[in-house]
N, C-alpha and C. Protein backbone atom coordinates (compact mmCIF):
# COMPACT_ATOMS: atom_id res chain seq x y z
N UNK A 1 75.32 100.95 145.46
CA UNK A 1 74.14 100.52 144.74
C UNK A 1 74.12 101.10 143.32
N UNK A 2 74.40 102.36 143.41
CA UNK A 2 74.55 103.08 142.01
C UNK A 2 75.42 102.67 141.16
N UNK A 3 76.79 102.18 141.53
CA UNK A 3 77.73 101.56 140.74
C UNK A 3 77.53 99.87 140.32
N UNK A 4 76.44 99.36 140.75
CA UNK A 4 76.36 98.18 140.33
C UNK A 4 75.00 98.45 139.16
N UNK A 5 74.16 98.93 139.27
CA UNK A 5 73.52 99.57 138.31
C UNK A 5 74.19 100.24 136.81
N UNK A 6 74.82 100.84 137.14
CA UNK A 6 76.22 101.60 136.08
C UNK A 6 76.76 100.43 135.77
N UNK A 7 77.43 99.40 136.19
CA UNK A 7 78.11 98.44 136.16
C UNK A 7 76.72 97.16 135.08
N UNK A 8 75.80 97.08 135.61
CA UNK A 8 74.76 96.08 134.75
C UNK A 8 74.48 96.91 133.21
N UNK A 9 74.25 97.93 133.69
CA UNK A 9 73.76 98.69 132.57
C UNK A 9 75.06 98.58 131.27
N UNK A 10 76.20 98.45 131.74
CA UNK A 10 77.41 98.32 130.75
C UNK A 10 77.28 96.96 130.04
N UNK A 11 77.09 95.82 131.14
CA UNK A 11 77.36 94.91 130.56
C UNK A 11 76.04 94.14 129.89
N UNK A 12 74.92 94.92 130.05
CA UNK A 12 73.78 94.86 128.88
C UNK A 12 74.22 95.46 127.69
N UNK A 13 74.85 96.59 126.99
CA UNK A 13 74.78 97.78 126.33
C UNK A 13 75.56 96.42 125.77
N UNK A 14 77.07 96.34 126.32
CA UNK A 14 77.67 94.95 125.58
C UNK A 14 77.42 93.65 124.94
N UNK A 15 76.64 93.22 125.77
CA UNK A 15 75.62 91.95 125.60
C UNK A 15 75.06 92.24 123.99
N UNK A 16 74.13 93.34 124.32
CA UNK A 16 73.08 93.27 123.32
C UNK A 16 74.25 94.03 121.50
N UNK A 17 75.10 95.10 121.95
CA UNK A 17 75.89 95.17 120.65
C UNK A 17 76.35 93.96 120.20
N UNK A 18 77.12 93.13 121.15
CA UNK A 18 77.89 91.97 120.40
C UNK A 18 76.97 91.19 119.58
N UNK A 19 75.84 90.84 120.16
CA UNK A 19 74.82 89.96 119.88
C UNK A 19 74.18 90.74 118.10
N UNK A 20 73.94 92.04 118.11
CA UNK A 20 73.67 92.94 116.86
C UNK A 20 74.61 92.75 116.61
N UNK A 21 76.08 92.90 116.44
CA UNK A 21 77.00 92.93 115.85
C UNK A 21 76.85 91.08 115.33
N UNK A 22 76.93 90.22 116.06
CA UNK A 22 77.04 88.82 115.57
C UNK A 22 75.90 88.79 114.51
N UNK A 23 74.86 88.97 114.26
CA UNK A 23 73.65 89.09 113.25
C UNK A 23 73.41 89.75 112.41
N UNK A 24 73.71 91.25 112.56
CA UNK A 24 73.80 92.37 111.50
C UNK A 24 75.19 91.93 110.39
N UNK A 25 74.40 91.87 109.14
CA UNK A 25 75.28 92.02 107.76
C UNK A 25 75.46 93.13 106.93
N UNK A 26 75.31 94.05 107.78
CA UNK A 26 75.47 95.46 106.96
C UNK A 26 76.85 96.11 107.67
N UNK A 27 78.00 96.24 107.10
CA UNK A 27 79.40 96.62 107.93
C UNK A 27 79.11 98.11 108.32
N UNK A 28 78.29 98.92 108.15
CA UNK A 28 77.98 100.40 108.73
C UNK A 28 77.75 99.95 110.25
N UNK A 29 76.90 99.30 110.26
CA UNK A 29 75.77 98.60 111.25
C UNK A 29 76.99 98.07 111.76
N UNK A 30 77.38 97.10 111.75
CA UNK A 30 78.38 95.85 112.29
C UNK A 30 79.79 97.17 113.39
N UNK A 31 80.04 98.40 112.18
CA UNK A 31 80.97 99.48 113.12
C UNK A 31 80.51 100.15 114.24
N UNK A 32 78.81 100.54 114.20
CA UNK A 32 78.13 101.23 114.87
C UNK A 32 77.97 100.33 116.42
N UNK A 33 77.73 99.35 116.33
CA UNK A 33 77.45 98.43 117.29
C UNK A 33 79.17 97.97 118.32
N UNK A 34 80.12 97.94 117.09
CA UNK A 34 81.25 97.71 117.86
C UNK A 34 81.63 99.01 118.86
N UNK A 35 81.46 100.19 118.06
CA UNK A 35 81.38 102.01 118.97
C UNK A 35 80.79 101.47 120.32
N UNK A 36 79.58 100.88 119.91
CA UNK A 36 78.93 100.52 121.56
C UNK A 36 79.28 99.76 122.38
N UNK A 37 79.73 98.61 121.61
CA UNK A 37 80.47 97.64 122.41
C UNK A 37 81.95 98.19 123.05
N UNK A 38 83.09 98.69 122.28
CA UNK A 38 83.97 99.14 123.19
C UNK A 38 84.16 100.38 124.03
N UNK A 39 82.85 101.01 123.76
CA UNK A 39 82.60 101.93 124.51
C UNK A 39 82.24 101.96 125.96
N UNK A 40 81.26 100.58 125.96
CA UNK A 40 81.20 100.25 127.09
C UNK A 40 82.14 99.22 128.25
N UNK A 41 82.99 99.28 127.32
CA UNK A 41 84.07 98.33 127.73
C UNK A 41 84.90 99.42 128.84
N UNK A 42 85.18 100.85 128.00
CA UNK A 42 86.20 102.07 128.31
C UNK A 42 85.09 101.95 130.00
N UNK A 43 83.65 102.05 129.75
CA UNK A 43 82.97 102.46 131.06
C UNK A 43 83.25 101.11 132.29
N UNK A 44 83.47 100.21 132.00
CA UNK A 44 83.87 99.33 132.50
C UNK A 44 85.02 99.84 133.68
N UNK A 45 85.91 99.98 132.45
CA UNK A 45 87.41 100.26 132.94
C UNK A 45 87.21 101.44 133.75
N UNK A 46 86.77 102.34 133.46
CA UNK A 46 86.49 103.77 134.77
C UNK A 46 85.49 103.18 135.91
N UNK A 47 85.00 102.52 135.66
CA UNK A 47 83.79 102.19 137.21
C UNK A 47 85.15 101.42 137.67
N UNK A 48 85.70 100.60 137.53
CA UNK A 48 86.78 99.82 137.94
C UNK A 48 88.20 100.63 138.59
N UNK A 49 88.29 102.17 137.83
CA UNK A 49 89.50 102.38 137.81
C UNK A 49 90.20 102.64 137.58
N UNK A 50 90.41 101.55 136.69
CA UNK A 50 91.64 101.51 135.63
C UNK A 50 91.60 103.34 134.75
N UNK A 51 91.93 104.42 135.11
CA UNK A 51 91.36 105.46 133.87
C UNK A 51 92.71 105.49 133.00
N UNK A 52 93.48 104.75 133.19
CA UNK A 52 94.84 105.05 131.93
C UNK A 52 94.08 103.86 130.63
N UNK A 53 93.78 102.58 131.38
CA UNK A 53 93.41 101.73 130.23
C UNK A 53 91.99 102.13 129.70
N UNK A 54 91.24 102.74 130.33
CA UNK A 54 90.00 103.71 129.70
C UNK A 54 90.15 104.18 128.56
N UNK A 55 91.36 105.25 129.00
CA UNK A 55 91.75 106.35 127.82
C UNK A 55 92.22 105.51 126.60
N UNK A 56 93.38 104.57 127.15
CA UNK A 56 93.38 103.87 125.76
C UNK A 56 92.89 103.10 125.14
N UNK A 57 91.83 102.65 125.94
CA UNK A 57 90.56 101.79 125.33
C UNK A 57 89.89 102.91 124.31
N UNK A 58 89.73 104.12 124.39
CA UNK A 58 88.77 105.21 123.65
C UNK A 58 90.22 105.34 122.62
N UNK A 59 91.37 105.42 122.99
CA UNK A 59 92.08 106.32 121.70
C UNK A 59 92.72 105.47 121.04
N UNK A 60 92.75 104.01 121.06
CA UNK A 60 93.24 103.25 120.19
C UNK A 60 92.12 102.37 119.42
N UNK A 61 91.33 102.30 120.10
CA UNK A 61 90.37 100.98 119.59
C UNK A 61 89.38 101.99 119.07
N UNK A 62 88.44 102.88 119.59
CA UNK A 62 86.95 103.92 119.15
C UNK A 62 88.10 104.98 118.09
N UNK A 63 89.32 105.26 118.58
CA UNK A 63 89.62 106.31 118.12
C UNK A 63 90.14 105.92 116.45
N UNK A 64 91.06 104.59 117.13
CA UNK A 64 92.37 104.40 115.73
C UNK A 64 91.53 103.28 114.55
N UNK A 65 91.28 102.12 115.67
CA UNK A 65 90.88 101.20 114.95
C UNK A 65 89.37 101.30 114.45
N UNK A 66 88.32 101.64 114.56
CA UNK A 66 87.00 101.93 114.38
C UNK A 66 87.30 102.69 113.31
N UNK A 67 87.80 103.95 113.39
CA UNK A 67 87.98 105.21 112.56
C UNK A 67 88.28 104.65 110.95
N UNK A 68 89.58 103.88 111.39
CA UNK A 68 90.18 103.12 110.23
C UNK A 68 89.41 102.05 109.39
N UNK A 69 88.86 101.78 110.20
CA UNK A 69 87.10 100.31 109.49
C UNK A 69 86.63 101.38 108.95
N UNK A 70 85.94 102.08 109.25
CA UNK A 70 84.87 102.84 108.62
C UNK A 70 86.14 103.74 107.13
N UNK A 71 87.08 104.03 107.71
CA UNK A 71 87.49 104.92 106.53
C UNK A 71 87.66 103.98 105.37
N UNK A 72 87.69 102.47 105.63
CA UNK A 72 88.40 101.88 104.63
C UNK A 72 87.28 101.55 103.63
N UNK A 73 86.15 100.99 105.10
CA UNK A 73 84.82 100.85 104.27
C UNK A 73 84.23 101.27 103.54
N UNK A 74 84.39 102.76 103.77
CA UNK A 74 83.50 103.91 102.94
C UNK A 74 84.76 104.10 101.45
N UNK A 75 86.21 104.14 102.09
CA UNK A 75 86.89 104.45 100.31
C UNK A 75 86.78 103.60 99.60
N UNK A 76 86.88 102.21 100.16
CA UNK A 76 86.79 100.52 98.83
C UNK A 76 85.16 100.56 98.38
N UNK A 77 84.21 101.29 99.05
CA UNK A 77 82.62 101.26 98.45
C UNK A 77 82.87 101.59 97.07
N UNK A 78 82.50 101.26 96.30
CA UNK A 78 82.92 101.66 94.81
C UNK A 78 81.15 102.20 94.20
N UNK A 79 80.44 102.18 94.77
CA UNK A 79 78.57 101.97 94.63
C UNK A 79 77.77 102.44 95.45
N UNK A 80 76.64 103.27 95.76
CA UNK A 80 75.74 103.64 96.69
C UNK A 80 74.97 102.59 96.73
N UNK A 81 74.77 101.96 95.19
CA UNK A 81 73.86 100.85 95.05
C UNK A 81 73.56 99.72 95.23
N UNK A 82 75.32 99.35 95.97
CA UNK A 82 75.94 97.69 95.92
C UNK A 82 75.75 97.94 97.61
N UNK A 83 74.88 97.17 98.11
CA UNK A 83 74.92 96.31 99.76
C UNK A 83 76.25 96.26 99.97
N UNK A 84 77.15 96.75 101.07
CA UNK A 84 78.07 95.72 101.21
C UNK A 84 77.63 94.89 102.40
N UNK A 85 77.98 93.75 102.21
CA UNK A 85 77.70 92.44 102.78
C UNK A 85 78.65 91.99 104.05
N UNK A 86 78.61 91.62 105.29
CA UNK A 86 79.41 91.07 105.99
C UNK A 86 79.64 89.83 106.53
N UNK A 87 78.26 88.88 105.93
CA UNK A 87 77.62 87.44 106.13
C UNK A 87 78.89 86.89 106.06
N UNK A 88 78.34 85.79 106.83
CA UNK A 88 79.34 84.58 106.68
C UNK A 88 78.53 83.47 106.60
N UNK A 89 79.28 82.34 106.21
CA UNK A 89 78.73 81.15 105.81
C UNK A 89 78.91 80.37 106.78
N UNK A 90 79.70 80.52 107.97
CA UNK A 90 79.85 79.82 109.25
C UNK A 90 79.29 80.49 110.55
N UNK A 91 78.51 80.98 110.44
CA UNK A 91 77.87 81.42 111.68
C UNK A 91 77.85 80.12 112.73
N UNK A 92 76.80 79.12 112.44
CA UNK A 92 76.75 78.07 113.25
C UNK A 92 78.38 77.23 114.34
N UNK A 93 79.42 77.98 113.17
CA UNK A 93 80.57 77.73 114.06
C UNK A 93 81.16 78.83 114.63
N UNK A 94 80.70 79.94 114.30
CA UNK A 94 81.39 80.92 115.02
C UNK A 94 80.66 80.90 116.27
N UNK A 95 79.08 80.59 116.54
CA UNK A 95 78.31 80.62 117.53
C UNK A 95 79.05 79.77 118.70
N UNK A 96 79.26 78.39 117.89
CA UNK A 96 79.50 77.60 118.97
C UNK A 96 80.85 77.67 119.54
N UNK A 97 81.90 78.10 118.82
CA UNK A 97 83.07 78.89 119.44
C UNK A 97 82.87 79.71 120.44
N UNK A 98 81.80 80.95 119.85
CA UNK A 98 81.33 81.57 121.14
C UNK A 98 81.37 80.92 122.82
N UNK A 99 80.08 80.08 122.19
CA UNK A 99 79.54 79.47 123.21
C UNK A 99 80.32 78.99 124.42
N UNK A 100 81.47 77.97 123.44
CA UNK A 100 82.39 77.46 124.30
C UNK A 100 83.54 78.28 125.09
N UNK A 101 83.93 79.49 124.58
CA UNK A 101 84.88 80.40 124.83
C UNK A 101 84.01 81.03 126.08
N UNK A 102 82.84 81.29 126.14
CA UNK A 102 81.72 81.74 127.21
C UNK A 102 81.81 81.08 128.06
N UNK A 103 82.08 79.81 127.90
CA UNK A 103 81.76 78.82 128.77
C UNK A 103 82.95 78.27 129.92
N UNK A 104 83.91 78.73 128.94
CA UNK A 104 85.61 78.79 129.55
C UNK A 104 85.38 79.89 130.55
N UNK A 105 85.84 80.99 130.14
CA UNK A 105 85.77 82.02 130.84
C UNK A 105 84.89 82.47 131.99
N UNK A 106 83.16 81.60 132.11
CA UNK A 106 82.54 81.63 133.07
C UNK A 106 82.74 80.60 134.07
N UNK A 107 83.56 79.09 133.78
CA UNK A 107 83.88 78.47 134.66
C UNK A 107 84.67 79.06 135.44
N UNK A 108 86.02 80.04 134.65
CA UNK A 108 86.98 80.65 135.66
C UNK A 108 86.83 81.46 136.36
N UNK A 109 86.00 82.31 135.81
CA UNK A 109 85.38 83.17 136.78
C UNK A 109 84.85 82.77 138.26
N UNK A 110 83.97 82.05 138.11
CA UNK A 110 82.90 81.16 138.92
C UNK A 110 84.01 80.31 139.91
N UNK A 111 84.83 80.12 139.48
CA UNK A 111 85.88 79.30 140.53
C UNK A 111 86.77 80.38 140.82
N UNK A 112 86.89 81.44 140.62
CA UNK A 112 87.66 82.49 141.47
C UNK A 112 87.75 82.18 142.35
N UNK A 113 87.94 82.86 143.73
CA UNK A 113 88.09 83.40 145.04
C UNK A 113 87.99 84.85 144.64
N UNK A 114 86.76 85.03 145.34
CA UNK A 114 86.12 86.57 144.96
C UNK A 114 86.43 87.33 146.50
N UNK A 115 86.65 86.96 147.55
CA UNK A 115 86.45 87.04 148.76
C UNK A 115 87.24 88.06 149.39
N UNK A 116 88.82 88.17 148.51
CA UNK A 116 89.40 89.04 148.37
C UNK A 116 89.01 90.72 148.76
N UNK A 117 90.28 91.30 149.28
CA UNK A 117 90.08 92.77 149.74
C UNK A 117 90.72 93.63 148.68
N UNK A 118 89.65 93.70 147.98
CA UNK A 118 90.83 95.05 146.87
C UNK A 118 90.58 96.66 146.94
N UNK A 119 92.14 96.97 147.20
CA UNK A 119 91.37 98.02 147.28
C UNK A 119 92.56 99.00 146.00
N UNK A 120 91.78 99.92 145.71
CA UNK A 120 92.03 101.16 144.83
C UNK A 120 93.34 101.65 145.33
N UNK A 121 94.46 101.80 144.53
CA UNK A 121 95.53 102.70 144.73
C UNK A 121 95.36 103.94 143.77
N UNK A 122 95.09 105.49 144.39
CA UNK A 122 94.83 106.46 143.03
C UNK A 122 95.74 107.47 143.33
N UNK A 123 96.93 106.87 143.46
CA UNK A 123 98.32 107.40 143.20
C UNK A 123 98.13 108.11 142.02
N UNK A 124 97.76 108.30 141.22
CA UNK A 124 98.18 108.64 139.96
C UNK A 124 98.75 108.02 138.92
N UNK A 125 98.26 107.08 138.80
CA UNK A 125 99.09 105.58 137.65
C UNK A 125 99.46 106.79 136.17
N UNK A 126 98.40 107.30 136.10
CA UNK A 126 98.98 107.88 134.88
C UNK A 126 99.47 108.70 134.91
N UNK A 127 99.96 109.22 135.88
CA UNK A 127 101.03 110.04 135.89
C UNK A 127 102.42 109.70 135.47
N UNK A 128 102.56 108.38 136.57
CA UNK A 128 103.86 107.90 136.88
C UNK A 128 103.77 107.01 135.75
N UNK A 129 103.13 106.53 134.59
CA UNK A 129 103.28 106.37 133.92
C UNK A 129 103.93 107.44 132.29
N UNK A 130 103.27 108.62 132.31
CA UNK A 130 103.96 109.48 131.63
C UNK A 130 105.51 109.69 132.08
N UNK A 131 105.67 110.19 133.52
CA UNK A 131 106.62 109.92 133.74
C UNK A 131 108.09 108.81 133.05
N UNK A 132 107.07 107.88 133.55
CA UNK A 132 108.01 106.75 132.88
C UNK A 132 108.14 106.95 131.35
N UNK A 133 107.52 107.16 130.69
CA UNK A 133 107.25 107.21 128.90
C UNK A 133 108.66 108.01 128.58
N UNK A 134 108.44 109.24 129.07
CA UNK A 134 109.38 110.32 128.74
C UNK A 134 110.74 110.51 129.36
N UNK A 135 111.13 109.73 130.31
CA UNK A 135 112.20 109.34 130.91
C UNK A 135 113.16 108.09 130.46
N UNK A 136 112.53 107.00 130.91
CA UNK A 136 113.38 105.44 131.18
C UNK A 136 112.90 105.19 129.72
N UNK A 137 111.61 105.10 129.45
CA UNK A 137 110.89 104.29 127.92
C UNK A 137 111.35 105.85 126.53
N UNK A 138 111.73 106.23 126.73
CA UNK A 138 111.66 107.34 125.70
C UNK A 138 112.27 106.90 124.68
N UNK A 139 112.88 106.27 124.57
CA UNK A 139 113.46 105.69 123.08
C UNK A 139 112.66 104.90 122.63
N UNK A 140 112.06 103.78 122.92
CA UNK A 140 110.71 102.65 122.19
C UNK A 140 109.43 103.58 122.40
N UNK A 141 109.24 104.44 123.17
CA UNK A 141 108.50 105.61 122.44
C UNK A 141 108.91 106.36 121.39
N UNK A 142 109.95 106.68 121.04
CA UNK A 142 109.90 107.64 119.75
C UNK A 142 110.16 106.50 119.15
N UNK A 143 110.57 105.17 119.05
CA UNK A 143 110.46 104.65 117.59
C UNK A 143 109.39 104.01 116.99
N UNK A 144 108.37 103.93 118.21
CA UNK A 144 107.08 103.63 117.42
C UNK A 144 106.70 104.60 117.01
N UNK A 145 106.75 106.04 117.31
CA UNK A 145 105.99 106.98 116.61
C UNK A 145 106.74 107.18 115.07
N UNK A 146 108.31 106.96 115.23
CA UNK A 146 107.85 106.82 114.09
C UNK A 146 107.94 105.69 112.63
N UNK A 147 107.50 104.40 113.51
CA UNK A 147 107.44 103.26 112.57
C UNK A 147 105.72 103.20 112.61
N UNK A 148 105.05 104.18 113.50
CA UNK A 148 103.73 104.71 113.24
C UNK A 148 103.66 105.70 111.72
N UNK A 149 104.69 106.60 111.66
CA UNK A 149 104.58 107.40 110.44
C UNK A 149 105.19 106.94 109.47
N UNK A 150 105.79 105.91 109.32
CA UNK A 150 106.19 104.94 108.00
C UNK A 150 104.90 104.40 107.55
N UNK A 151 104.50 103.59 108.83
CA UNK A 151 103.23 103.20 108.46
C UNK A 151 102.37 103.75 107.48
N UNK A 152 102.16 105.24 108.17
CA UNK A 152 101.32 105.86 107.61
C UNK A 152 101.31 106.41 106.03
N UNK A 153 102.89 106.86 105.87
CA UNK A 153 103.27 107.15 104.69
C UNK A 153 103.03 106.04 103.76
N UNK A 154 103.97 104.85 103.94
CA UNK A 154 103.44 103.58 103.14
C UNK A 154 101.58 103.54 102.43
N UNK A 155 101.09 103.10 103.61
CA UNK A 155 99.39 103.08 103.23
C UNK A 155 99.47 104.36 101.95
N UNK A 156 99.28 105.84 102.07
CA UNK A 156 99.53 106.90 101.41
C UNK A 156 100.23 106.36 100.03
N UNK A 157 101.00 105.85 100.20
CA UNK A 157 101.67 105.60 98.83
C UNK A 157 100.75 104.38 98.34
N UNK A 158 100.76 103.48 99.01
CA UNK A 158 99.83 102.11 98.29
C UNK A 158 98.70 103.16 97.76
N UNK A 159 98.04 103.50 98.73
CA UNK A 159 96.74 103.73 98.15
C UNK A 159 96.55 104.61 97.05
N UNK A 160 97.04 105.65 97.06
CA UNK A 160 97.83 106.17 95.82
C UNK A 160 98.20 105.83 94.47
N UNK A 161 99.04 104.73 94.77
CA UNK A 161 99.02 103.63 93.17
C UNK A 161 97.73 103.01 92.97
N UNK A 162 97.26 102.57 94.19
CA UNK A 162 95.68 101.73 93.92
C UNK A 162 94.82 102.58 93.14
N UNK A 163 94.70 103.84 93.68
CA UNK A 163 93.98 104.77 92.96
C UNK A 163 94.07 105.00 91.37
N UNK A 164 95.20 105.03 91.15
CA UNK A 164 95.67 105.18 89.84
C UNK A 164 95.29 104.12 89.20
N UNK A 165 95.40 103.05 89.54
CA UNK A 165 95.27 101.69 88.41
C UNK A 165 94.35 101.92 88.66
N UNK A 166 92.95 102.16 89.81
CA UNK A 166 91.50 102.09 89.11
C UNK A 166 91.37 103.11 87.98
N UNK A 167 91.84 104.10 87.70
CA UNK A 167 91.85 105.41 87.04
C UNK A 167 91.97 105.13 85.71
N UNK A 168 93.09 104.28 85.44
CA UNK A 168 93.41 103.44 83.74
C UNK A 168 92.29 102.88 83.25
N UNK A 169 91.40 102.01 84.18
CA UNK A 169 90.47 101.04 83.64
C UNK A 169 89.18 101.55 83.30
């Protein structure tokens, strides 16, 4: 009973961010609401289970990608004074995209076979997943980390020159 409660309560918290997020034109606002929205997504994934895709629901998306909106938002602000704006001029079609994408996804749902016996394996997925990382996957692990720190260096350098040419003018 408690977990379906926990479970509604998520997918209100979601409901109502996306919905602020679809209306709010202030991008502070628009980041704050997404925090809530995939936050409750991570709670999702733990009432469910899943705690490896939890974690990386919190350390890629709240951690990497959120972090990175807001950092970019706040360095390109050039003004305390200037609104920044996030409006769009197509709402009426992004709605009805919505709508219809809602509408997909609740037919499939709804025609499941829910009837199903599932049950929890808590082997330790993330274990045997580290496992795996540092063993069999260890090479396409270290080369994303570091076509992660190219990455990073690059940006560093762009932004860097960007800086400078505002500096001339």
């Amino acid at each position: 009973m408690i977990e379906l409660i926990v479970f509604y309560f998520f997918i209100g918290v979601i409901a109502l961010s996306s919905f602020a997020l679809f209306f709010t034109k202030n991008v502070i606002h628009n980041a704050a609401y997404l925090l809530f929205s995939l936050l409750s997504v991570a709670g999702l994934f733990v009432l469910s289970g899943a705690d490896f895709i939890a974690i990386t629901q919190v350390m890629v998306y709240i951690g990497g990608v959120l972090v990175l909106l807001l950092f970019g938002v706040m360095y390109t602000k050039n003004s305390i004074d200037h609104e920044m704006d996030s409006g769009s001029k197509r709402t009426f079609i992004g709605f009805l995209f919505g709508a219809v994408l809602f509408g997909i996804l609740a037919f499939g749902i709804l025609e499941e076979d829910l009837d199903r016996d599932y049950t929890v394996n808590n082997e330790g997925i993330t274990s045997n997943l580290g496992v795996s990382f540092m063993t069999d996957q260890i090479f396409a692990f270290e080369l994303t980390a570091i076509l992660l720190l190219v990455v990073l260096i690059g940006t560093v350098f762009v932004a860097g020159k960007a800086d400078k040419s505002l500096d001339n003018q």
